[in-house]
C-alpha atoms as a PDB file:
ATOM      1  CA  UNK A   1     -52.538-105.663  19.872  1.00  0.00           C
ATOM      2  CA  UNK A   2     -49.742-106.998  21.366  1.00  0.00           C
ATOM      3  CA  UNK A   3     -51.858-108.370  24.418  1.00  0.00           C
ATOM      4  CA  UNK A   4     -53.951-110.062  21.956  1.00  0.00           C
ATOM      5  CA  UNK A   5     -50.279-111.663  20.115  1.00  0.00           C
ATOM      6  CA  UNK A   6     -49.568-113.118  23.197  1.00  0.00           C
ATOM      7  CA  UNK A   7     -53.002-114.688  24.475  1.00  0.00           C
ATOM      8  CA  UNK A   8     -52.782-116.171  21.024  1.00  0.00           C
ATOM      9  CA  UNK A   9     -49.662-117.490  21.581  1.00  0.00           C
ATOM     10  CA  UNK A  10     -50.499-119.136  24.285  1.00  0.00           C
ATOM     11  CA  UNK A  11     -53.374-120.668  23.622  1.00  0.00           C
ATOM     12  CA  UNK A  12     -51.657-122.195  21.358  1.00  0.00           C
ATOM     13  CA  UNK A  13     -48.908-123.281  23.421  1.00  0.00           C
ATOM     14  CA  UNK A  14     -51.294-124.979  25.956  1.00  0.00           C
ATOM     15  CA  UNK A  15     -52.713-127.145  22.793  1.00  0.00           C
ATOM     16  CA  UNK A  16     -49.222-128.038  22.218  1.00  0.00           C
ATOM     17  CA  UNK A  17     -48.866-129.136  24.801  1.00  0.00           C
ATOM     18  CA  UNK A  18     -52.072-130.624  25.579  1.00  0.00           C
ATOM     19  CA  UNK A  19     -51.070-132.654  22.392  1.00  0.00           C
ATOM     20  CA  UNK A  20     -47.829-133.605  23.593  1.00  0.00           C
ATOM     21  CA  UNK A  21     -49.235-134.701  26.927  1.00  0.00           C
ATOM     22  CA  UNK A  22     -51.784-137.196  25.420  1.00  0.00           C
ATOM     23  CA  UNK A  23     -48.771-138.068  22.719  1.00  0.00           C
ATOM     24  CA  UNK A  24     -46.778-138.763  25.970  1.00  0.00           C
ATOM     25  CA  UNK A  25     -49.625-140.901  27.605  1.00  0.00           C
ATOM     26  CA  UNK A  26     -50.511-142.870  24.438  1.00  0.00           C
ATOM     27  CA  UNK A  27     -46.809-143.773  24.646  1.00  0.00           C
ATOM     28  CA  UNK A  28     -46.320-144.805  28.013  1.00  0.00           C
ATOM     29  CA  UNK A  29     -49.733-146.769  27.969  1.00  0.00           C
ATOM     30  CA  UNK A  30     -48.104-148.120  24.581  1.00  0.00           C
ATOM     31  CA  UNK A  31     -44.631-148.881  27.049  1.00  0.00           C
ATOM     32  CA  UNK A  32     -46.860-150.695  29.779  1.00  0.00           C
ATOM     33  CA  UNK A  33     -48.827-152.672  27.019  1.00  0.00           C
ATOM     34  CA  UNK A  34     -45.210-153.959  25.736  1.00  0.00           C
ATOM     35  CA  UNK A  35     -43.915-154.906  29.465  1.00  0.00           C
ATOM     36  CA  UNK A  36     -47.172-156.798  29.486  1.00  0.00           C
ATOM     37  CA  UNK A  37     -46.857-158.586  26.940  1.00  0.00           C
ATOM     38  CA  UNK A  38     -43.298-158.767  27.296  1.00  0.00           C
ATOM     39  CA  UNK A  39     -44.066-160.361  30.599  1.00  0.00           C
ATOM     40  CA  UNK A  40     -46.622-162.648  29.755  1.00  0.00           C
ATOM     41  CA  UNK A  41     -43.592-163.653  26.967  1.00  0.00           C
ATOM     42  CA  UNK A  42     -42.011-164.203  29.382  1.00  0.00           C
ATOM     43  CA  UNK A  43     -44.036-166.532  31.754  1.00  0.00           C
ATOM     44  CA  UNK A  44     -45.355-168.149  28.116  1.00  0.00           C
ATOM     45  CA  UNK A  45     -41.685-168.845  27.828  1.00  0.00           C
ATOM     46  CA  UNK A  46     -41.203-170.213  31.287  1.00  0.00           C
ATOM     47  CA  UNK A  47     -44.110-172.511  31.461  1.00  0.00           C
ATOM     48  CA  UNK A  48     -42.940-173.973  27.555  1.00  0.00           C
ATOM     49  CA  UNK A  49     -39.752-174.449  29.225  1.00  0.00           C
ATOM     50  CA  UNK A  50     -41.185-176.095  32.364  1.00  0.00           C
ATOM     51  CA  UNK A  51     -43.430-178.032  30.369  1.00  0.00           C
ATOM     52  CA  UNK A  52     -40.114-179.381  28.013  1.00  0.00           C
ATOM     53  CA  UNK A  53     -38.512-180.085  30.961  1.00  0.00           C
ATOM     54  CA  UNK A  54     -41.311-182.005  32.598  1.00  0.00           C
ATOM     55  CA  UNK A  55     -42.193-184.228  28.741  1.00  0.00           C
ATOM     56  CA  UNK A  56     -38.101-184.704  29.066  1.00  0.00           C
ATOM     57  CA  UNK A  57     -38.365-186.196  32.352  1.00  0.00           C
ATOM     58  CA  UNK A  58     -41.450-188.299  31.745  1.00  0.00           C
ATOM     59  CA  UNK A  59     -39.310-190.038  28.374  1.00  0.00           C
ATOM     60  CA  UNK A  60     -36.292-190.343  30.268  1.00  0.00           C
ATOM     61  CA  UNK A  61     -38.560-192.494  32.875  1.00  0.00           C
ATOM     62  CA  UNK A  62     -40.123-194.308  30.263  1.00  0.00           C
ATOM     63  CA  UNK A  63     -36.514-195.355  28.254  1.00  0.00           C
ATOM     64  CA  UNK A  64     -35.690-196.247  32.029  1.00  0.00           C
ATOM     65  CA  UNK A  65     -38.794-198.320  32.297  1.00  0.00           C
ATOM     66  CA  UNK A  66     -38.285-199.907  28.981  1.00  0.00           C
ATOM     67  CA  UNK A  67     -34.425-200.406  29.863  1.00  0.00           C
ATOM     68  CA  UNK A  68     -35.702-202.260  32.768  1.00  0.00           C
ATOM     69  CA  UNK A  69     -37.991-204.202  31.421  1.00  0.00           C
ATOM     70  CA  UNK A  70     -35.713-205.508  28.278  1.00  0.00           C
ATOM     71  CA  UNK A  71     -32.813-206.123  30.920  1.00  0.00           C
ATOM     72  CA  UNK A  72     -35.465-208.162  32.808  1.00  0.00           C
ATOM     73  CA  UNK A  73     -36.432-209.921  29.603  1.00  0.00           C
ATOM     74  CA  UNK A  74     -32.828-210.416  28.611  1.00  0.00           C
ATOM     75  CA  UNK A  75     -31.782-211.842  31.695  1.00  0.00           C
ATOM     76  CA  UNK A  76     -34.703-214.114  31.945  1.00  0.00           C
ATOM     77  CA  UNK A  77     -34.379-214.977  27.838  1.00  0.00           C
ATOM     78  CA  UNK A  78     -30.871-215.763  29.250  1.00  0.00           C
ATOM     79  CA  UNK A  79     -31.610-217.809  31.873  1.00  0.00           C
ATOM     80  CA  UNK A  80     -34.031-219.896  29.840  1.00  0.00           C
ATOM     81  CA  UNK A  81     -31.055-220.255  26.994  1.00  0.00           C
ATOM     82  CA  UNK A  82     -28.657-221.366  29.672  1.00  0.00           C
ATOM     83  CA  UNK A  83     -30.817-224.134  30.701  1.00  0.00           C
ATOM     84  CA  UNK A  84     -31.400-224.929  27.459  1.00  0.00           C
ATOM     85  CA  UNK A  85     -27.822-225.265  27.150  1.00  0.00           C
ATOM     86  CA  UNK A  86     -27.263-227.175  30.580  1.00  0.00           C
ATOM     87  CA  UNK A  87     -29.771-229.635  29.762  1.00  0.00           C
ATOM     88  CA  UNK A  88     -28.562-230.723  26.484  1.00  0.00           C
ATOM     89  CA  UNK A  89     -24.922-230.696  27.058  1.00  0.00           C
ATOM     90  CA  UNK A  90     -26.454-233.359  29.921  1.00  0.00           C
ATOM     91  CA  UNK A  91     -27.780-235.457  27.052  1.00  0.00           C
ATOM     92  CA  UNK A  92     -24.740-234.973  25.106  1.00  0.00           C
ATOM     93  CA  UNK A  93     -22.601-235.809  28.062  1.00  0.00           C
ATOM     94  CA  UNK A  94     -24.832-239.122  28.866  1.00  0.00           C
ATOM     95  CA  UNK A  95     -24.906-239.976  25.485  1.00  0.00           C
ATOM     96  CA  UNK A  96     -21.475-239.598  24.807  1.00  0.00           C
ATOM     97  CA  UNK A  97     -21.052-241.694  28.122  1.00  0.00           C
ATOM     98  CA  UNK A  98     -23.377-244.588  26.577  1.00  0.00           C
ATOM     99  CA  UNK A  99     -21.448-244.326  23.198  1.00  0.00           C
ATOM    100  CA  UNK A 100     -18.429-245.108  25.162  1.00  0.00           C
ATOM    101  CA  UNK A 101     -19.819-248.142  27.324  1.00  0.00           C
ATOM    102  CA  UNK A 102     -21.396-249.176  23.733  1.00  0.00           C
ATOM    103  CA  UNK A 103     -17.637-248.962  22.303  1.00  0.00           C
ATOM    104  CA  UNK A 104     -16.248-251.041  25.121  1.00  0.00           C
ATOM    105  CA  UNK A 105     -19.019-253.569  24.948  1.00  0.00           C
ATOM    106  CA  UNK A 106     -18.185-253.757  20.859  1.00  0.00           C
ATOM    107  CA  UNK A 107     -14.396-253.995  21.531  1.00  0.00           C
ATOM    108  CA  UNK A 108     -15.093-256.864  23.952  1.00  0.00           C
ATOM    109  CA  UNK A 109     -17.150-258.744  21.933  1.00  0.00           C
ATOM    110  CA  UNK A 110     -14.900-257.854  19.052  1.00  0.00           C
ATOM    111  CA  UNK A 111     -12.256-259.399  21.053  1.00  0.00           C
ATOM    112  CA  UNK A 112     -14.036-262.452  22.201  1.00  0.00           C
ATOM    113  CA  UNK A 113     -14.957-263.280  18.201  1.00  0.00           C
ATOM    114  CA  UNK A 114     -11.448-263.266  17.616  1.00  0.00           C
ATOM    115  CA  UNK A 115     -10.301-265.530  20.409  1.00  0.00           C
ATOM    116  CA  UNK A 116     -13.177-267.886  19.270  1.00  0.00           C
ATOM    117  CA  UNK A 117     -11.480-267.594  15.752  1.00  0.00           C
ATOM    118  CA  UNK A 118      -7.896-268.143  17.623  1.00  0.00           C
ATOM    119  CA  UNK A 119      -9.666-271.224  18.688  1.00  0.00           C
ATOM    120  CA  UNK A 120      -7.312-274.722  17.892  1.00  0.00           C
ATOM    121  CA  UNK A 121      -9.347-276.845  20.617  1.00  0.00           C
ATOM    122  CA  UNK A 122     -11.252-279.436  19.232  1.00  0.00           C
ATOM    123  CA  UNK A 123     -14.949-277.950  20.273  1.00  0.00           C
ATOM    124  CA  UNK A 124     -16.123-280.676  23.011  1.00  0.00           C
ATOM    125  CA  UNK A 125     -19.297-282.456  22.376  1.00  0.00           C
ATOM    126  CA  UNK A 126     -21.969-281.911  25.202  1.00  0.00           C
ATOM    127  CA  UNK A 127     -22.330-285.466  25.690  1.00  0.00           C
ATOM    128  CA  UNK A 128     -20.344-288.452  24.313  1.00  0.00           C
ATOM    129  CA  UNK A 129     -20.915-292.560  24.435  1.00  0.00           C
ATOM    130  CA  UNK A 130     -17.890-294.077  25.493  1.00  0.00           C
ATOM    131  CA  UNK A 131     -17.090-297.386  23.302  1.00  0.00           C
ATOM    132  CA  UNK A 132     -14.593-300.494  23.671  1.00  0.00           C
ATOM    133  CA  UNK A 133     -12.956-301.368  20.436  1.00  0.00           C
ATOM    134  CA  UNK A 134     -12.776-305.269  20.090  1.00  0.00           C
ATOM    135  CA  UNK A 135     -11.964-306.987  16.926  1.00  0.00           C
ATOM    136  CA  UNK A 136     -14.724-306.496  14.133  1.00  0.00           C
ATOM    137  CA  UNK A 137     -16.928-305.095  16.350  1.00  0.00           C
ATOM    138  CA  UNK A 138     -17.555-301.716  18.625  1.00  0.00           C
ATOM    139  CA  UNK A 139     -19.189-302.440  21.714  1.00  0.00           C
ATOM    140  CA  UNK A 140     -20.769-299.468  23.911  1.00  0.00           C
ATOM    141  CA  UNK A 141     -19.940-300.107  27.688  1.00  0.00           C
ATOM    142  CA  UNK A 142     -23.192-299.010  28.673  1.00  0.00           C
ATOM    143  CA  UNK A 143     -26.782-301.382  27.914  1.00  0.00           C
ATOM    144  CA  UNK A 144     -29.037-300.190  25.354  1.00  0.00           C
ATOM    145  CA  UNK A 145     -32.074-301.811  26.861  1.00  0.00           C
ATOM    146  CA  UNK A 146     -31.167-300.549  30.391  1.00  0.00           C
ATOM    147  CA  UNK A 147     -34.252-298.073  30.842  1.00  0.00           C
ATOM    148  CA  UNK A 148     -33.380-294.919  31.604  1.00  0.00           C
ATOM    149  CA  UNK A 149     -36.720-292.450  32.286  1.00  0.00           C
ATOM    150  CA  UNK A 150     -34.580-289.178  31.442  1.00  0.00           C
ATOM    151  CA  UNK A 151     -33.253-290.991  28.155  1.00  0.00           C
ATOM    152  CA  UNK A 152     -35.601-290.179  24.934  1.00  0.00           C
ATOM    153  CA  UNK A 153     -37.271-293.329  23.679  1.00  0.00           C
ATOM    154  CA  UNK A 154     -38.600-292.373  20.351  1.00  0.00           C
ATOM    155  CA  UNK A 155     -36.628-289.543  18.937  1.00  0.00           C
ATOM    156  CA  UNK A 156     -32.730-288.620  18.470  1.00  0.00           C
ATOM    157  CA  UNK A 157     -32.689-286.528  21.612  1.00  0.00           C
ATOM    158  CA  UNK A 158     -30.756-285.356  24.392  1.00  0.00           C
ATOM    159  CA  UNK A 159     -30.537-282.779  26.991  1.00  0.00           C
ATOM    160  CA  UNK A 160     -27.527-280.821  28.590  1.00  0.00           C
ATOM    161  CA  UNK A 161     -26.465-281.869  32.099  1.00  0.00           C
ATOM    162  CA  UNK A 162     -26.871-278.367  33.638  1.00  0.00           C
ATOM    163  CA  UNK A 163     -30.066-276.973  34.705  1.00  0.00           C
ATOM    164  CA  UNK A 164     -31.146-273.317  34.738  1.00  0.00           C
ATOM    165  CA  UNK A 165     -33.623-271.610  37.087  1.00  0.00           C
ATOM    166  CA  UNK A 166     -32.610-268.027  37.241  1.00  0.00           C
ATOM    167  CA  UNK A 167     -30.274-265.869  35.328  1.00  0.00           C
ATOM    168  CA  UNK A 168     -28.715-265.543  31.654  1.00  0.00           C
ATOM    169  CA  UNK A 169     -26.800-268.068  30.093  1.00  0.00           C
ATOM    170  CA  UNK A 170     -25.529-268.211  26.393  1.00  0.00           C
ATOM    171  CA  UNK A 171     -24.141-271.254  24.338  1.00  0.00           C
ATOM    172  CA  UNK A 172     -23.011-271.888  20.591  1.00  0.00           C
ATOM    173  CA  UNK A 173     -24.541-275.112  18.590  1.00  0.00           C
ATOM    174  CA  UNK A 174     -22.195-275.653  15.572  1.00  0.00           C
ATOM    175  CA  UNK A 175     -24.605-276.891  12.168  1.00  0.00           C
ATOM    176  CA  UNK A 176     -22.158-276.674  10.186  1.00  0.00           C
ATOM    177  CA  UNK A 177     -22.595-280.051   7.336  1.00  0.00           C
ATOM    178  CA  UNK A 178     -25.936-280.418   8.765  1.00  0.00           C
ATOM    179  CA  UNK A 179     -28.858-280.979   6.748  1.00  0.00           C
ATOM    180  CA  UNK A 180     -31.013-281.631   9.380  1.00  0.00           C
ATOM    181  CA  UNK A 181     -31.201-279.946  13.220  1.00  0.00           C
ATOM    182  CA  UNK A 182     -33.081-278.773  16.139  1.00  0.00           C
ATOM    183  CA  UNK A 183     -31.716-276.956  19.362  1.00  0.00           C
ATOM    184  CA  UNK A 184     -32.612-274.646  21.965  1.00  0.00           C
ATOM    185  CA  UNK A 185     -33.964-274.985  25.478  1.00  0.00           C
ATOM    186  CA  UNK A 186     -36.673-278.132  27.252  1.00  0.00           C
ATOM    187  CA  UNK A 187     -38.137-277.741  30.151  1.00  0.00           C
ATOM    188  CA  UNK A 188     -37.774-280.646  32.385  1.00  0.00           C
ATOM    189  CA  UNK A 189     -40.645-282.544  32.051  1.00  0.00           C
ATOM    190  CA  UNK A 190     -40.887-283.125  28.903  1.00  0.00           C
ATOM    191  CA  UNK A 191     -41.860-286.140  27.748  1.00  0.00           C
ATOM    192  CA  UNK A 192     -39.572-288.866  26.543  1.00  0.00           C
ATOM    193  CA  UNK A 193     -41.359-290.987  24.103  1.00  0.00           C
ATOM    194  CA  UNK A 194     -43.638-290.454  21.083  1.00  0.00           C
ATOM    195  CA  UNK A 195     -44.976-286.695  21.600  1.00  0.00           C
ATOM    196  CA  UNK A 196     -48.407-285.243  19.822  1.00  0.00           C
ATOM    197  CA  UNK A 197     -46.469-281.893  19.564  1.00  0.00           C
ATOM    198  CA  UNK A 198     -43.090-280.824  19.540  1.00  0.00           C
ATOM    199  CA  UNK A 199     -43.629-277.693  20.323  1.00  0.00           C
ATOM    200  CA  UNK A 200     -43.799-275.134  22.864  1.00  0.00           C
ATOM    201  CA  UNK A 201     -46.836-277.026  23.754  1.00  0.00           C
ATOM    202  CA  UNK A 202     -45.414-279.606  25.148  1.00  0.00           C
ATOM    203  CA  UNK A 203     -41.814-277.439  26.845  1.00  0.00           C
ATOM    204  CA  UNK A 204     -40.149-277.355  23.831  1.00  0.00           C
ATOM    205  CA  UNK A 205     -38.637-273.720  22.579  1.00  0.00           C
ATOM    206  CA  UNK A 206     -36.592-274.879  19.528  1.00  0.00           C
ATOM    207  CA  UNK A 207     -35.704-274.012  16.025  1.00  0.00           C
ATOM    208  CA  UNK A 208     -34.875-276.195  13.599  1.00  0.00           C
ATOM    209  CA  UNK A 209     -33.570-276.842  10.463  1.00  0.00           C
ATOM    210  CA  UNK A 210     -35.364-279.412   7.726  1.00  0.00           C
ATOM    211  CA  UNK A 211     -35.596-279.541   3.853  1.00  0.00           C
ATOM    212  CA  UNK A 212     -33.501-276.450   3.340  1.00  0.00           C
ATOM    213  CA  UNK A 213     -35.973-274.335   5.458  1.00  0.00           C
ATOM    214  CA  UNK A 214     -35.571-272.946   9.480  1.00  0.00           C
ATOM    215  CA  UNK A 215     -38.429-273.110  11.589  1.00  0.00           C
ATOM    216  CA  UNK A 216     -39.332-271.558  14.776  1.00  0.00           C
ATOM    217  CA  UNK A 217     -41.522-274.528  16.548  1.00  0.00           C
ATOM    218  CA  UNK A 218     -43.891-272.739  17.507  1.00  0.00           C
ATOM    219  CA  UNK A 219     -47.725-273.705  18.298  1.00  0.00           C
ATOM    220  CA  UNK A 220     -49.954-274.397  17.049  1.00  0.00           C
ATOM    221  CA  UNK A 221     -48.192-274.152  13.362  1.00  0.00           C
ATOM    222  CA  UNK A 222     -43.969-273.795  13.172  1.00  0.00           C
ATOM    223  CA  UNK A 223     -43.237-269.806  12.224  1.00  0.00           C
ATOM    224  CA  UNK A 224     -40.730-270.007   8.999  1.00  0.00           C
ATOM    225  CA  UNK A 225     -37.375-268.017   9.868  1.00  0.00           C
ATOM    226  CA  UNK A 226     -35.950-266.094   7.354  1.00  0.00           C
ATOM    227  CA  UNK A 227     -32.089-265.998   7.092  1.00  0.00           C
ATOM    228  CA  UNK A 228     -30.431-264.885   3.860  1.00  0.00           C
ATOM    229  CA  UNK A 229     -26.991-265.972   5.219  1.00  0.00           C
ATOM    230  CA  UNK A 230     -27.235-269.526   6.166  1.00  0.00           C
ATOM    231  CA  UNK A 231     -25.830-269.743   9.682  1.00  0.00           C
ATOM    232  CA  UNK A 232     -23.205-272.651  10.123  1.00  0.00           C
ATOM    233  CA  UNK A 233     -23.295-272.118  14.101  1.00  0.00           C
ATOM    234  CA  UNK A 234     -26.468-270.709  16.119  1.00  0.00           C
ATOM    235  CA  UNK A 235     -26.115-269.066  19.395  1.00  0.00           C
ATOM    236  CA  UNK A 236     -28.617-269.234  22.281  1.00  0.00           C
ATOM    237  CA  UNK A 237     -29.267-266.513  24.926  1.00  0.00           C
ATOM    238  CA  UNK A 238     -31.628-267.954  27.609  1.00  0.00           C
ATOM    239  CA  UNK A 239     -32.938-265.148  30.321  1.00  0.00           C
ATOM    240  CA  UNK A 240     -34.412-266.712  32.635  1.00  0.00           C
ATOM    241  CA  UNK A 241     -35.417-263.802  34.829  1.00  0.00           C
ATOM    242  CA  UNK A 242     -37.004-262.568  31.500  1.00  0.00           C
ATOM    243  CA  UNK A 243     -38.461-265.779  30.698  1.00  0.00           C
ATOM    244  CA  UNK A 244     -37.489-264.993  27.173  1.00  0.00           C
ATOM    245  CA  UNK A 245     -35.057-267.370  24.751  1.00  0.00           C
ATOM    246  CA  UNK A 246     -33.381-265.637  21.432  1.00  0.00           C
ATOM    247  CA  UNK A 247     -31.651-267.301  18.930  1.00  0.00           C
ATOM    248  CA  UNK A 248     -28.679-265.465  16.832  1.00  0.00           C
ATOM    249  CA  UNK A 249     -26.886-266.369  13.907  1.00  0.00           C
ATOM    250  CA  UNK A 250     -23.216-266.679  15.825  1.00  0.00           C
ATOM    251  CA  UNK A 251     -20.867-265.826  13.206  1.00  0.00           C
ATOM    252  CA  UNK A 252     -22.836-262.760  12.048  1.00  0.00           C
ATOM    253  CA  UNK A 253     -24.506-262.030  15.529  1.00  0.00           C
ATOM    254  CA  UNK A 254     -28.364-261.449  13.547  1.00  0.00           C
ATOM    255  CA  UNK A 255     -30.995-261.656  15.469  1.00  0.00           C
ATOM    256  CA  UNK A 256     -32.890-265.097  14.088  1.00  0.00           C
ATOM    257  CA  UNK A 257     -36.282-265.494  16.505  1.00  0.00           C
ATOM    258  CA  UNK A 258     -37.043-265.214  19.834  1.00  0.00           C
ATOM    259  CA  UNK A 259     -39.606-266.902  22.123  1.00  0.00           C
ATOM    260  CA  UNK A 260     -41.748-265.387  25.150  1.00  0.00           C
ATOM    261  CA  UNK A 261     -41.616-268.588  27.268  1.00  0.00           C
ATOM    262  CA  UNK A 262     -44.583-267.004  30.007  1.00  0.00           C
ATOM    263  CA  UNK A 263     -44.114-268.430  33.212  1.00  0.00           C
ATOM    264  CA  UNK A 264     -42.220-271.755  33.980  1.00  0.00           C
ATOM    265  CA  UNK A 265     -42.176-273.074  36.766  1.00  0.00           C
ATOM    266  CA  UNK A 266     -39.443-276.491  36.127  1.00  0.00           C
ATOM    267  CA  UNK A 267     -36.050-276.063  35.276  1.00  0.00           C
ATOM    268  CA  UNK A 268     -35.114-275.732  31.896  1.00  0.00           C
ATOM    269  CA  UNK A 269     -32.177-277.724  30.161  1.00  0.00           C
ATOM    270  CA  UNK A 270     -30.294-277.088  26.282  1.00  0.00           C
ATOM    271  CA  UNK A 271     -31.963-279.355  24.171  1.00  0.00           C
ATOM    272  CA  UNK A 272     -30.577-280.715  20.904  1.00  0.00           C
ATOM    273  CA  UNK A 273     -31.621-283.135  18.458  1.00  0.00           C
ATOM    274  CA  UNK A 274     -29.168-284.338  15.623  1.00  0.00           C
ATOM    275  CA  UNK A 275     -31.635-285.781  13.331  1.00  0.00           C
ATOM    276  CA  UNK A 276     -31.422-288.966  11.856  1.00  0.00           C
ATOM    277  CA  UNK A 277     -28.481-289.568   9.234  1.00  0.00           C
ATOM    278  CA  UNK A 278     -30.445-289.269   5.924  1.00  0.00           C
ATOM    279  CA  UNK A 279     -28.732-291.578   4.383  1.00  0.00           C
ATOM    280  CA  UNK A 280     -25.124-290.486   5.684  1.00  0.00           C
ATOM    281  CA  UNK A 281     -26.051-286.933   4.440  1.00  0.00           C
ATOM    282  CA  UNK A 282     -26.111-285.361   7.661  1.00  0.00           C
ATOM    283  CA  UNK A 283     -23.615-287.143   9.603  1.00  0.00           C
ATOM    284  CA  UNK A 284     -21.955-284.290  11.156  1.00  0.00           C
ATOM    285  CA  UNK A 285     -22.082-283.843  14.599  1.00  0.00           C
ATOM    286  CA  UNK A 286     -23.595-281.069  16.996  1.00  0.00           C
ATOM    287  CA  UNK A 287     -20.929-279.075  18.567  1.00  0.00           C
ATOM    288  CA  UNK A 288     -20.962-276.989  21.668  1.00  0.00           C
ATOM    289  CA  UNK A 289     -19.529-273.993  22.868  1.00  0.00           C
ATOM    290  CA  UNK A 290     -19.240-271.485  26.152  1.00  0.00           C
ATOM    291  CA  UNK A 291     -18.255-268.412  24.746  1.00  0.00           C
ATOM    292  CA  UNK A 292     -17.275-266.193  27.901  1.00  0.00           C
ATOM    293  CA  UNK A 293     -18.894-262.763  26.993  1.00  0.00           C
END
């Protein structure tokens, strides 16, 4: 009986333990299967680390890239601006330099208006007929019927005494009392009697001044000039290099006409042309100036 106790016993000891052996194994296996997977945490948490690292690097060398390329845009955008800048203050600069020589010019002429109104000369006439005073009677001391193939025969004409071939020249006519004119610039073969024009046909660049009205003499019909200030003294610029002649209202300095002479190959001469009295209404003489500009 008490054999039989203990066989029980242990049989039932060994299935104990049989038990607690697989227990134990199921365990451990359940041990390794958690270092597994603790390891394969692990490298999962290495390579999501490496990987970080690696989408860190490749932003930081973009924003590097993109630094670089804005610095190389700023620098050109720069670059462009500073030109910009260089080549206006350049225009600036040069205009402010013409605006200047403009200022001087102005204060000059300025200046040579108000010697010209300083003025307490008589203004010389470009040409006058000495006379002999004898009792009742004026006598010229030169012959009227001497002929004279540079004098004009036919109309009340005469030229200046100095010719010009090359360069600018600029002279005053004073009109003032006139109700009849003509000035400006002959060339020197003009004719000297009765002429079928008197225009620029025939060498004549001229305005003139008849019934109230200015005309440019132009061909083949005279070109009306319009003035709304009546000019008492007309100033003419000859360029000769230019082959152009202007006319200007003197006292105001407008611009009246200008002529394109084309190319002339005489000399060229002032030319003026009182007009007849009209009944003693336009007595008053031509007078000439040299304004030194």
């Amino acid at each position: 009986m008490k054999d039989t106790n203990n066989n029980i016993n242990n049989s039932l000891l060994c299935a104990q333990k049989e038990k607690l052996i697989q227990a134990i194994k199921k365990i451990k296996h359940e041990i390794d299967d958690c270092y597994e997977a603790e390891r394969d945490a692990f490298v999962d948490a290495l390579e999501v680390e490496n990987r970080f690292e690696e989408i860190e690097r490749e932003i930081q060398a973009e924003f590097q890239n993109l630094h670089r390329f804005l610095y190389e845009e700023e620098e050109t955008d720069l670059e462009r601006l500073r030109k910009e800048r260089d080549r206006r203050v350049k225009i600036l600069k040069e205009r402010e330099k013409k605006i200047a020589m403009q200022s001087r010019d102005l204060e000059k002429a300025i200046e040579t208006l108000n010697c010209k109104l300083r003025e307490d000369d008589s203004p010389k006439l470009l040409k006058r007929t000495s006379v002999i005073f004898e009792e009742d009677k004026v006598l010229p001391d030169e012959n009227p019927d001497e002929k004279n193939p540079k004098c004009f025969h036919f109309y009340y004409c005469l030229m200046g005494s100095e010719a010009f071939t090359h360069g600018r020249h600029y002279w005053e006519v004073e009109v003032k009392g006139k109700t009849a004119w003509r000035v400006g610039v002959a060339r020197a073969d003009i004719p000297r009697g009765e002429m079928d024009s008197s225009s620029t046909l025939n060498g004549l660049w001229t305005l003139s001044l008849r019934h109230g009205s200015i005309t440019a003499c132009t061909h083949p019909k005279p070109t009306k000039v319009v003035s709304h200030t009546p000019p008492i003294r007309i100033g003419i610029f000859l360029d000769c290099d230019k082959e152009e002649v202007s006319f200007y209202n003197a006292v105001t300095m407008n611009p009246l006409f200008s002529f394109d002479m084309g190319s002339v190959l005489e000399p060229l001469y002032p030319f003026f042309n009182p007009c007849d009295t009209d009944q003693g209404k336009n007595c008053a003489p031509l007078s000439i100036f040299h304004p030194s500009l």
